[in-house]
N, C-alpha and C. Protein backbone atom coordinates (compact mmCIF):
# COMPACT_ATOMS: atom_id res chain seq x y z
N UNK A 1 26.19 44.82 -4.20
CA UNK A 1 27.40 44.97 -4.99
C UNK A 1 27.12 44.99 -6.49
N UNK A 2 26.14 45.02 -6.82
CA UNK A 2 25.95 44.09 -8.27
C UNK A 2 25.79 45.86 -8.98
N UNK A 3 26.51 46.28 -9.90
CA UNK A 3 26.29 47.28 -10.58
C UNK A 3 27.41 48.06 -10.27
N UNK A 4 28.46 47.31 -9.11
CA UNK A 4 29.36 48.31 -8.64
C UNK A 4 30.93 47.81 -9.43
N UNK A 5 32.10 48.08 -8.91
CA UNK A 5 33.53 47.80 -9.32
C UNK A 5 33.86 47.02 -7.78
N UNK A 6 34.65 45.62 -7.86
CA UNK A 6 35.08 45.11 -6.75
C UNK A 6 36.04 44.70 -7.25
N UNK A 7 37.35 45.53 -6.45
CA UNK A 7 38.72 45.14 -6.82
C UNK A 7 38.55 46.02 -8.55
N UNK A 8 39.22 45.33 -9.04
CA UNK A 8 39.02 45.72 -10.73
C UNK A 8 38.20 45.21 -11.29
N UNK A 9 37.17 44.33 -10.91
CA UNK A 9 35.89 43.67 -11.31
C UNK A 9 34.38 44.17 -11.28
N UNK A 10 34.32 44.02 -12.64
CA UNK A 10 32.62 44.49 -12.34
C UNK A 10 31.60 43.91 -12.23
N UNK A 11 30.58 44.06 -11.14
CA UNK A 11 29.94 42.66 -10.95
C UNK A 11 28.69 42.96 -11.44
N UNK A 12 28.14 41.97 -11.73
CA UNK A 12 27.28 42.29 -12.90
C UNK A 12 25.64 41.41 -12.50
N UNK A 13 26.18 40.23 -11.31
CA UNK A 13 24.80 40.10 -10.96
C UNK A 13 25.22 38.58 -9.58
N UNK A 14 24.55 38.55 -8.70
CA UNK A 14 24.62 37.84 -7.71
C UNK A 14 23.88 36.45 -8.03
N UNK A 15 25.32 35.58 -8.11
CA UNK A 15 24.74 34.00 -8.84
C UNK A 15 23.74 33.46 -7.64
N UNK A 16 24.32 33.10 -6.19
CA UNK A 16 24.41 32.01 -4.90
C UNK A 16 24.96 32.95 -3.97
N UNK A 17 24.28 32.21 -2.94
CA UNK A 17 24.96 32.61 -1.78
C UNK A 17 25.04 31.22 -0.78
N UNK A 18 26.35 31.18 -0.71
CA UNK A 18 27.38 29.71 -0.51
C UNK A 18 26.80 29.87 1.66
N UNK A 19 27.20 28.49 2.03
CA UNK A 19 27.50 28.54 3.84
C UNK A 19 28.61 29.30 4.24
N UNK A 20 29.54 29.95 3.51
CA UNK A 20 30.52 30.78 4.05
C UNK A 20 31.04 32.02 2.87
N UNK A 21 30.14 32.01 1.43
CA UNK A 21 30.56 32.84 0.33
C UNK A 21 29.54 33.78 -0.71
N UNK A 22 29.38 35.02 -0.88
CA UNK A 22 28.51 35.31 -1.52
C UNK A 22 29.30 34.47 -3.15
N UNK A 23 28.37 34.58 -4.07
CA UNK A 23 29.14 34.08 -5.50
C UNK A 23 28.69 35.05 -6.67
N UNK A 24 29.59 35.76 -7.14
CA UNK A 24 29.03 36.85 -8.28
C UNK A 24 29.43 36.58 -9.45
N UNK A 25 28.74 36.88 -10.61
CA UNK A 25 29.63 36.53 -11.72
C UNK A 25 30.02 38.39 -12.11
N UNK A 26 31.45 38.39 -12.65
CA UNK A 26 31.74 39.40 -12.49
C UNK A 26 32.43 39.80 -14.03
N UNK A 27 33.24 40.60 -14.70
CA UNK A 27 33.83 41.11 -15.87
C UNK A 27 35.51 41.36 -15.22
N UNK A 28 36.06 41.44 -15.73
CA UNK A 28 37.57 41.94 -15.56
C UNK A 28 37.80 42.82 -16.86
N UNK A 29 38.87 43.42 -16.55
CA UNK A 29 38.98 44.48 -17.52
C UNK A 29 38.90 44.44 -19.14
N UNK A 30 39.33 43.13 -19.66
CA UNK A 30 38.89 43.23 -20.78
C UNK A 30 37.86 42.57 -21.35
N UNK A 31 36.95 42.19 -19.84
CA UNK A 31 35.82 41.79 -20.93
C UNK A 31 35.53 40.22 -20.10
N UNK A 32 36.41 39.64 -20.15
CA UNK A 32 36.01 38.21 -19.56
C UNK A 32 34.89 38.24 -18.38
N UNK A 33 34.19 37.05 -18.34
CA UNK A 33 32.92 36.40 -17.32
C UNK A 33 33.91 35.78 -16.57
N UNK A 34 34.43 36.23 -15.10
CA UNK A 34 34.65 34.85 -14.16
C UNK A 34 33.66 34.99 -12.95
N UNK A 35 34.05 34.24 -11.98
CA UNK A 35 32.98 33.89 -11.23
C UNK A 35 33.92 34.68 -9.66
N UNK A 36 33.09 35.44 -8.89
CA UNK A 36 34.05 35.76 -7.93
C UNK A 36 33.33 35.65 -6.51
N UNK A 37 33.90 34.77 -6.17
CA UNK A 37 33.60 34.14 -4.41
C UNK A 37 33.98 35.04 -3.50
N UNK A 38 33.32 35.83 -2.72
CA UNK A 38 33.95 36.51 -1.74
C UNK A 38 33.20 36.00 -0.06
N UNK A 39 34.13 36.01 0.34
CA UNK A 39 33.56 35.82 1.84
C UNK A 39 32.68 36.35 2.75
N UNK A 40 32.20 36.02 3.49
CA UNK A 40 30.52 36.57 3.73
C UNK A 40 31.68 37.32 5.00
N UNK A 41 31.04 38.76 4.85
CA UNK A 41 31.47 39.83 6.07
C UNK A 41 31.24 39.28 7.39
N UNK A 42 30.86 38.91 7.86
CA UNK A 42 30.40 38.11 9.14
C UNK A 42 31.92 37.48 9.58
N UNK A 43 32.32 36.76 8.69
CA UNK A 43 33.47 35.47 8.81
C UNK A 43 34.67 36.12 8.69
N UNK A 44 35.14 37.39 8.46
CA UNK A 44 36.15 38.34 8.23
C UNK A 44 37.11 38.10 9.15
N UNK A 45 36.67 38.14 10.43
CA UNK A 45 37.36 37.88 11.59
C UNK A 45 37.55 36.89 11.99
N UNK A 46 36.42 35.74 11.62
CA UNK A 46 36.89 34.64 12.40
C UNK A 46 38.03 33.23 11.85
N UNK A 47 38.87 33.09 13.02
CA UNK A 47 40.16 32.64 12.36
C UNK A 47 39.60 31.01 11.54
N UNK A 48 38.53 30.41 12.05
CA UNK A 48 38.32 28.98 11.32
C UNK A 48 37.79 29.32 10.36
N UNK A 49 36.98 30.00 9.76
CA UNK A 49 36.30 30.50 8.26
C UNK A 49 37.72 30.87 7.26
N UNK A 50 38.01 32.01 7.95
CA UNK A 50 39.54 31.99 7.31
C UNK A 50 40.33 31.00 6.60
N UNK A 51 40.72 29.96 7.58
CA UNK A 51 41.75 28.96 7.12
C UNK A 51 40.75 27.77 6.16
N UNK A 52 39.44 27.69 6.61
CA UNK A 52 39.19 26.75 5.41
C UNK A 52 38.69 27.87 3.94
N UNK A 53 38.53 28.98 3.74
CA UNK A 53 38.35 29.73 2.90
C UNK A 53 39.83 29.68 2.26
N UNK A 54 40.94 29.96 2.73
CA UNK A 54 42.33 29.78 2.38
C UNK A 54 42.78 28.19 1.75
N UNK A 55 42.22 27.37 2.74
CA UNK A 55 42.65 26.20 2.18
C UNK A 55 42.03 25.68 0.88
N UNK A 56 40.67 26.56 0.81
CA UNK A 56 39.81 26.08 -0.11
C UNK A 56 40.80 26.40 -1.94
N UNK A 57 41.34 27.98 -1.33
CA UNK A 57 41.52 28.12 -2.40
C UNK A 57 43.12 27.47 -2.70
N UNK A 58 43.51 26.80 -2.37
CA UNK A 58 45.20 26.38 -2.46
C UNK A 58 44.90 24.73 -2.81
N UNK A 59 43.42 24.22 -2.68
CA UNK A 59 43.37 22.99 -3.28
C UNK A 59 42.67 23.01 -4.67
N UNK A 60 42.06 24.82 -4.88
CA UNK A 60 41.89 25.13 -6.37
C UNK A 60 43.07 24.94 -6.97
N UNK A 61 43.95 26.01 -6.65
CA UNK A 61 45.08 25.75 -7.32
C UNK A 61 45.91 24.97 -8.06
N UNK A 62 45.61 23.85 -6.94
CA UNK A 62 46.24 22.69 -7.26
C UNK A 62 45.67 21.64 -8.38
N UNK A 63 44.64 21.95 -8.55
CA UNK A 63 43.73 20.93 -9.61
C UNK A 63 43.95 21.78 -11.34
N UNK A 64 44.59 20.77 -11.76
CA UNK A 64 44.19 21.41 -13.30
C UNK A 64 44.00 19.87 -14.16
N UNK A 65 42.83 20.24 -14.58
CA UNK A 65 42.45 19.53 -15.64
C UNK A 65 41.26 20.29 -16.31
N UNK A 66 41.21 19.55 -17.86
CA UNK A 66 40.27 20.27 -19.22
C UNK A 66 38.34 20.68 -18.06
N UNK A 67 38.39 19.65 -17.26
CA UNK A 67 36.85 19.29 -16.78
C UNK A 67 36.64 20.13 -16.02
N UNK A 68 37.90 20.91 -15.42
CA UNK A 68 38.08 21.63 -14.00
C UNK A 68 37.83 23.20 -14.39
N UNK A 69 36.86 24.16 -13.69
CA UNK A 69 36.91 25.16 -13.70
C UNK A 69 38.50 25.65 -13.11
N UNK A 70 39.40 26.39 -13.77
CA UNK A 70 40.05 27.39 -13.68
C UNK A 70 39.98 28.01 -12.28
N UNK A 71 40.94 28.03 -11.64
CA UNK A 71 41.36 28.99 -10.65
C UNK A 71 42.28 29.75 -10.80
N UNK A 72 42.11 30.94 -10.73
CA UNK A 72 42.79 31.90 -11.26
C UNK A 72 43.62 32.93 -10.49
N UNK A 73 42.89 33.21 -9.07
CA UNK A 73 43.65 33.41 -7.54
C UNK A 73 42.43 33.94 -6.61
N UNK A 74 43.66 34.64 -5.67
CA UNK A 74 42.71 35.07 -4.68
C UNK A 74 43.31 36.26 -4.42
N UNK A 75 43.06 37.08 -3.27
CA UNK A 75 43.24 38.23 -2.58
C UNK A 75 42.32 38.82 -1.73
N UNK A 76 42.56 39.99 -1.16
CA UNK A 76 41.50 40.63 -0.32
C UNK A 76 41.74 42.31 -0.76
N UNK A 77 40.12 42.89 -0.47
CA UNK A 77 39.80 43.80 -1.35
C UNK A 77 39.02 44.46 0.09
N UNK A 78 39.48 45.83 0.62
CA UNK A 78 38.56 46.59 1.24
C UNK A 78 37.77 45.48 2.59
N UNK A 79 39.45 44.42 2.97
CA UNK A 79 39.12 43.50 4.42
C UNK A 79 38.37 42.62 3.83
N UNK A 80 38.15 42.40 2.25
CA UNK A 80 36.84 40.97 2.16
C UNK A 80 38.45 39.87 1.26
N UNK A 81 38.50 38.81 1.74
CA UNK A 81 38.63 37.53 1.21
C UNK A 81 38.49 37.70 -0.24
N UNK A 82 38.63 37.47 -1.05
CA UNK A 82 37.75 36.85 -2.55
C UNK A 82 38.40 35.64 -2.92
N UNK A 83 38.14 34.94 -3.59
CA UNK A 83 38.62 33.96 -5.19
C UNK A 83 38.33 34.40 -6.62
N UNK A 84 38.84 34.22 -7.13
CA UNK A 84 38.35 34.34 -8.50
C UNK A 84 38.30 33.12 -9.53
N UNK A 85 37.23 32.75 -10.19
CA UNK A 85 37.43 31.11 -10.95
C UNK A 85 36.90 31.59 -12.41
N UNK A 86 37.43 30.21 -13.10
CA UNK A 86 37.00 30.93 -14.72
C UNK A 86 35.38 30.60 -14.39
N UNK A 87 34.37 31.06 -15.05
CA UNK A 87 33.00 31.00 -15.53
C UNK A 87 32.48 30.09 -16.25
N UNK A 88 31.85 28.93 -15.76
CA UNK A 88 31.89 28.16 -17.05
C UNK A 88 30.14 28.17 -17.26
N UNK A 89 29.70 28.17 -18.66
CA UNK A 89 29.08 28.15 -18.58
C UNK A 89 27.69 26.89 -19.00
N UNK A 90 26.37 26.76 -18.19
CA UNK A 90 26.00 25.63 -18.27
C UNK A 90 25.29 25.55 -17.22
N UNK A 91 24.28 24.32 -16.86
CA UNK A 91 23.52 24.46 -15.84
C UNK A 91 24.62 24.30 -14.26
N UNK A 92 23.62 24.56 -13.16
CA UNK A 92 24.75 24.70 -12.12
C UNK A 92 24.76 23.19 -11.95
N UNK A 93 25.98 21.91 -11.44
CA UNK A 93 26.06 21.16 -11.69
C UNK A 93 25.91 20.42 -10.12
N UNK A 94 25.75 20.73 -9.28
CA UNK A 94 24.69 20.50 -8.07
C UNK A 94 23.29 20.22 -7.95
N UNK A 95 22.59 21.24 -8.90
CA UNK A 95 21.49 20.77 -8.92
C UNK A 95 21.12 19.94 -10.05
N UNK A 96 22.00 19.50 -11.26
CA UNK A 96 22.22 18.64 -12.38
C UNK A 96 22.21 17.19 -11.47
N UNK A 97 22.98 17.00 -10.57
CA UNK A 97 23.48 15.78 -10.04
C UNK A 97 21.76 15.59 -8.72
N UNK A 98 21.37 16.45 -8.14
CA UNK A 98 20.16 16.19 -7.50
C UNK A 98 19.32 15.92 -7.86
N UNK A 99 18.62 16.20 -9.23
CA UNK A 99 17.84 15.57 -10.40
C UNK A 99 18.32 14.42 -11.13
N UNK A 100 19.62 14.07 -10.87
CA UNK A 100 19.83 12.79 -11.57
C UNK A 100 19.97 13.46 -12.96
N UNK A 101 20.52 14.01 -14.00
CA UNK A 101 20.30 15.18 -14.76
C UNK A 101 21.50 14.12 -15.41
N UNK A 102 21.56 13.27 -16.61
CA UNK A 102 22.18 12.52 -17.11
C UNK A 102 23.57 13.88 -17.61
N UNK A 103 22.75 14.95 -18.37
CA UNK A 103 23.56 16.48 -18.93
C UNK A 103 24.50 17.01 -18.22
């Protein structure tokens, strides 16, 4: 995907690949970095990937605070799932916390 248009997004390079999500960081039309989760093709069909991919994103939603990456929505594009989150940028904070990474 990386060089192509997904949805109105241009993706620009493949961060992770999640237990149920590829993760791209992508452009939107005027320019902004967000981060766009789409669901691994495999899981398209199946109804339990679905509902926690759905639920995942409706407990984004629900979180706002200054610390909190931005959720911004979701939809489906050509049968794939996506999310879309703001970009933040900085080390990834998983492997910050596995090093003990005080930063």
């Amino acid at each position: 995907m990386i060089g192509t248009t997904f949805d109105s997004f241009n993706v620009l390079e493949k961060i992770n690949r999640g237990g149920m999500a590829d993760i791209y960081l992508v452009t939107d039309r005027s320019g902004q970095r967000l981060i766009l989760r789409v669901l691994l093709p495999e899981y398209r069909f199946r109804w339990g990937h679905i509902r926690r991919f759905k639920w995942g994103c409706k407990v984004l939603q629900q979180l706002d605070h200054p610390n909190i990456a931005h959720y911004y929505g979701s939809g489906i594009f050509r049968g794939l799932r996506y999310a879309l989150i703001e970009h933040v940028d900085g080390p990834n904070l998983k492997e910050a916390i596995l090093r003990s990474d005080p930063n």
